[in-house]
N, C-alpha and C. Protein backbone atom coordinates (compact mmCIF):
# COMPACT_ATOMS: atom_id res chain seq x y z
N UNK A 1 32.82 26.24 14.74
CA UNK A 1 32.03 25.54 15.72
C UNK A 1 30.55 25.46 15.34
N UNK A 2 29.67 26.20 14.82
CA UNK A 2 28.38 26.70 14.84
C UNK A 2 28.59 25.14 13.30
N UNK A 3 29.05 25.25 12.15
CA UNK A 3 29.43 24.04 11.73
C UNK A 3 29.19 22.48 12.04
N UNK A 4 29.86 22.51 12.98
CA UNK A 4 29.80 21.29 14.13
C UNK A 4 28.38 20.77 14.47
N UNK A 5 27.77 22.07 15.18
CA UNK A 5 26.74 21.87 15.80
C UNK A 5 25.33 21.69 14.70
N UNK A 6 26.11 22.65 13.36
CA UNK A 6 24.85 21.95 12.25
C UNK A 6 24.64 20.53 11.73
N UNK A 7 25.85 19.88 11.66
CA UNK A 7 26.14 19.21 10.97
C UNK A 7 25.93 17.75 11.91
N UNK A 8 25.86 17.99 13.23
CA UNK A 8 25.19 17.37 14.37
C UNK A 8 23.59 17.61 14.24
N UNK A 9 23.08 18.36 14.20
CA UNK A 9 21.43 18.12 13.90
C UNK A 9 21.20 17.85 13.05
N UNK A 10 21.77 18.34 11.67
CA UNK A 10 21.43 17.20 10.48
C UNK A 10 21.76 15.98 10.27
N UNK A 11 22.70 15.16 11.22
CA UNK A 11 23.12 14.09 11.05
C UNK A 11 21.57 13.34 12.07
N UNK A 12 21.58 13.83 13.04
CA UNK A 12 20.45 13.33 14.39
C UNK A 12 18.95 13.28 13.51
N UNK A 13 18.62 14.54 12.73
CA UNK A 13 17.36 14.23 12.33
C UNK A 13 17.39 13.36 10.96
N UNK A 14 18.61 13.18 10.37
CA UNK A 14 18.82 12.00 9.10
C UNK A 14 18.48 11.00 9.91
N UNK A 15 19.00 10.29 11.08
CA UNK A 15 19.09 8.82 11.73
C UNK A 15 17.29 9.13 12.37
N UNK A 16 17.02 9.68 12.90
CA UNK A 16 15.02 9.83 13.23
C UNK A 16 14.58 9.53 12.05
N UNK A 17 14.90 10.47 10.80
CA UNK A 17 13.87 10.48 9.36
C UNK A 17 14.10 9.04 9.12
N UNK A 18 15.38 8.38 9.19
CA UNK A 18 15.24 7.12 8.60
C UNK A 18 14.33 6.15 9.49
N UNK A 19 14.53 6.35 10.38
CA UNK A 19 13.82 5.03 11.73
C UNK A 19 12.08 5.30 11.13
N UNK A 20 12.12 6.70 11.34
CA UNK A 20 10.55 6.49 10.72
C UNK A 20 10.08 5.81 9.68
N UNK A 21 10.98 6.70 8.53
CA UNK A 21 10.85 5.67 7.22
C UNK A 21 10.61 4.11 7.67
N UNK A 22 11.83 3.31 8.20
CA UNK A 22 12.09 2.12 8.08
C UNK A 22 10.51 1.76 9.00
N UNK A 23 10.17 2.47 9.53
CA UNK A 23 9.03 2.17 10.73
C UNK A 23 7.75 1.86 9.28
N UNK A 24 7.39 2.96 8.76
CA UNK A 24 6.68 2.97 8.10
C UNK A 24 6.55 1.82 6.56
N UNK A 25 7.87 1.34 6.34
CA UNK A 25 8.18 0.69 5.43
C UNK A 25 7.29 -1.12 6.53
N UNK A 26 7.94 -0.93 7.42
CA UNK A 26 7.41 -2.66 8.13
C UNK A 26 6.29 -2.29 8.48
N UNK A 27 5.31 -1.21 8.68
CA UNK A 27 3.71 -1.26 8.70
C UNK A 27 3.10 -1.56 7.17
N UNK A 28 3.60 -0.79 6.34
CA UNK A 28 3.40 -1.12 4.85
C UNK A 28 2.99 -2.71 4.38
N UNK A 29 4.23 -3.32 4.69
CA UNK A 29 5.10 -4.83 4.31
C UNK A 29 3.72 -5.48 5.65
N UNK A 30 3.73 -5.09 6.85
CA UNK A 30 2.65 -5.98 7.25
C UNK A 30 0.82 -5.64 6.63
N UNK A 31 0.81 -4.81 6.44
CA UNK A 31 -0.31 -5.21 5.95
C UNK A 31 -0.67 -5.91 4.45
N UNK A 32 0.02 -5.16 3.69
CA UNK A 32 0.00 -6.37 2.49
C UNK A 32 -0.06 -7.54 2.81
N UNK A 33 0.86 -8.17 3.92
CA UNK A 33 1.12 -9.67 3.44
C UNK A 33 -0.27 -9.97 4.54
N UNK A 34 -0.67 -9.37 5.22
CA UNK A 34 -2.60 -9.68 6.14
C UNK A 34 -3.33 -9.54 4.63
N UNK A 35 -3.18 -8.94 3.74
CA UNK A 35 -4.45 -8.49 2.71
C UNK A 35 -3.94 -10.00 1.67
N UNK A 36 -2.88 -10.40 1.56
CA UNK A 36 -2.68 -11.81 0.94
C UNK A 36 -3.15 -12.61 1.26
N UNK A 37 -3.21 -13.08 2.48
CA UNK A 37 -3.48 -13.98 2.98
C UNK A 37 -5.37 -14.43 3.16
N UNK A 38 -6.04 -13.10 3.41
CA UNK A 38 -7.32 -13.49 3.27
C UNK A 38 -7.85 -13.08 2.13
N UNK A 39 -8.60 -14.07 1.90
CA UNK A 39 -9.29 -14.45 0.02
C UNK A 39 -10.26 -12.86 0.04
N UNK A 40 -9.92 -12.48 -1.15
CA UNK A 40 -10.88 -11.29 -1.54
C UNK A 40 -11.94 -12.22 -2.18
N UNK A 41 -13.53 -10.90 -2.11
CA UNK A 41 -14.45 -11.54 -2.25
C UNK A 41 -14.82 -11.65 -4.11
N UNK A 42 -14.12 -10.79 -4.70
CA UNK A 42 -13.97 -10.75 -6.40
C UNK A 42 -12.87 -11.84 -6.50
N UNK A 43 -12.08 -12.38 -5.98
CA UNK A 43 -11.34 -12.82 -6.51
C UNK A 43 -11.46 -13.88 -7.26
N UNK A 44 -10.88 -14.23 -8.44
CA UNK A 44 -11.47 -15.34 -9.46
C UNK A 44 -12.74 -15.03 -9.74
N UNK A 45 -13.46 -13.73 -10.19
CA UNK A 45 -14.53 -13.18 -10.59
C UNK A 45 -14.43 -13.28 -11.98
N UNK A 46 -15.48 -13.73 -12.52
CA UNK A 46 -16.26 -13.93 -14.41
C UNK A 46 -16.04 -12.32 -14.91
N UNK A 47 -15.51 -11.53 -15.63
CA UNK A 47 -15.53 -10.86 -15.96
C UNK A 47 -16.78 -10.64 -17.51
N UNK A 48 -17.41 -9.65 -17.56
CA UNK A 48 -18.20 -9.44 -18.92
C UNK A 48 -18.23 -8.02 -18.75
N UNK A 49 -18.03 -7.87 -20.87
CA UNK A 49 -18.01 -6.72 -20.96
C UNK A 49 -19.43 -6.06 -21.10
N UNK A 50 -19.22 -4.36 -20.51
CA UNK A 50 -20.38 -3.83 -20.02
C UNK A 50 -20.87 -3.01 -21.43
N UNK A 51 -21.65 -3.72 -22.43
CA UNK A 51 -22.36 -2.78 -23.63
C UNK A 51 -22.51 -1.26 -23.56
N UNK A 52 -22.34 -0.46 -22.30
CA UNK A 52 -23.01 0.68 -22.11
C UNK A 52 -21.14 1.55 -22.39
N UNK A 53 -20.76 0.98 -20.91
CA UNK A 53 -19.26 1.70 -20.96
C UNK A 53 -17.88 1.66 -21.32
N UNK A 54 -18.54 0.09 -21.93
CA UNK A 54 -17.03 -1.00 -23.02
C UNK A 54 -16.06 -0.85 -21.91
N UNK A 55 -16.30 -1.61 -20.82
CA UNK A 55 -14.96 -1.89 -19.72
C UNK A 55 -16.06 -2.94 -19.31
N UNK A 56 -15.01 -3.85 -18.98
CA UNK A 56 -15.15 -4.88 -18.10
C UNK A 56 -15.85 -4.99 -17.45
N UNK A 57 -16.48 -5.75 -16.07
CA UNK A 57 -16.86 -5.51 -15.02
C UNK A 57 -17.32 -7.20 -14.31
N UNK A 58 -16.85 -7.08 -13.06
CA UNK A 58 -17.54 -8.70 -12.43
C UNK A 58 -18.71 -8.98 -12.70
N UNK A 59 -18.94 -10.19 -13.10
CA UNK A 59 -20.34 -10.75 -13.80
C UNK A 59 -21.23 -10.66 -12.05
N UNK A 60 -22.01 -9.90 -12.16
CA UNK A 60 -23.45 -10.16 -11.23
C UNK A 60 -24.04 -11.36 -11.20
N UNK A 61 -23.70 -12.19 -9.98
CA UNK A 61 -24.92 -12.82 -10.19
C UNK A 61 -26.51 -12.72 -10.12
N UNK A 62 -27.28 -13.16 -10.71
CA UNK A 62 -28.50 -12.97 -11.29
C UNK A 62 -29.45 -13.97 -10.58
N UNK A 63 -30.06 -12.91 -9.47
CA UNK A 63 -31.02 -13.94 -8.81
C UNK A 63 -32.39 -14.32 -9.58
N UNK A 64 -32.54 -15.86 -9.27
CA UNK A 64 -33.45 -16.60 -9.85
C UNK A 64 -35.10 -15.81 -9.95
């Protein structure tokens, strides 16, 4: 019996752990597709390489 009754709370907190999961999986999935949708402000940024640290970096623009 004591069996039974384990095998009943591990089944109850498997079906919770998943709902959360699945909960957490569709907060995930919505925010990505909000962060798609509005234009980042680098995006399609000039890249030049930086003489000092030889990596990349978005070209600054250079006020007049």
């Amino acid at each position: 019996m004591p069996q039974l009754i384990f095998l009943g709370l591990l089944v109850a907190g498997g079906y919770f752990a998943w709902k959360a999961i699945k909960r957490e999986m569709a907060r995930v999935d919505q925010e990505l597709n909000e962060a798609k949708k509005t234009p980042s402000d680098k995006q399609g940024a000039t890249l030049e390489l930086d003489p000092e640290t030889g990596r990349y970096r978005p070209k600054q623009d250079e006020p007049d």
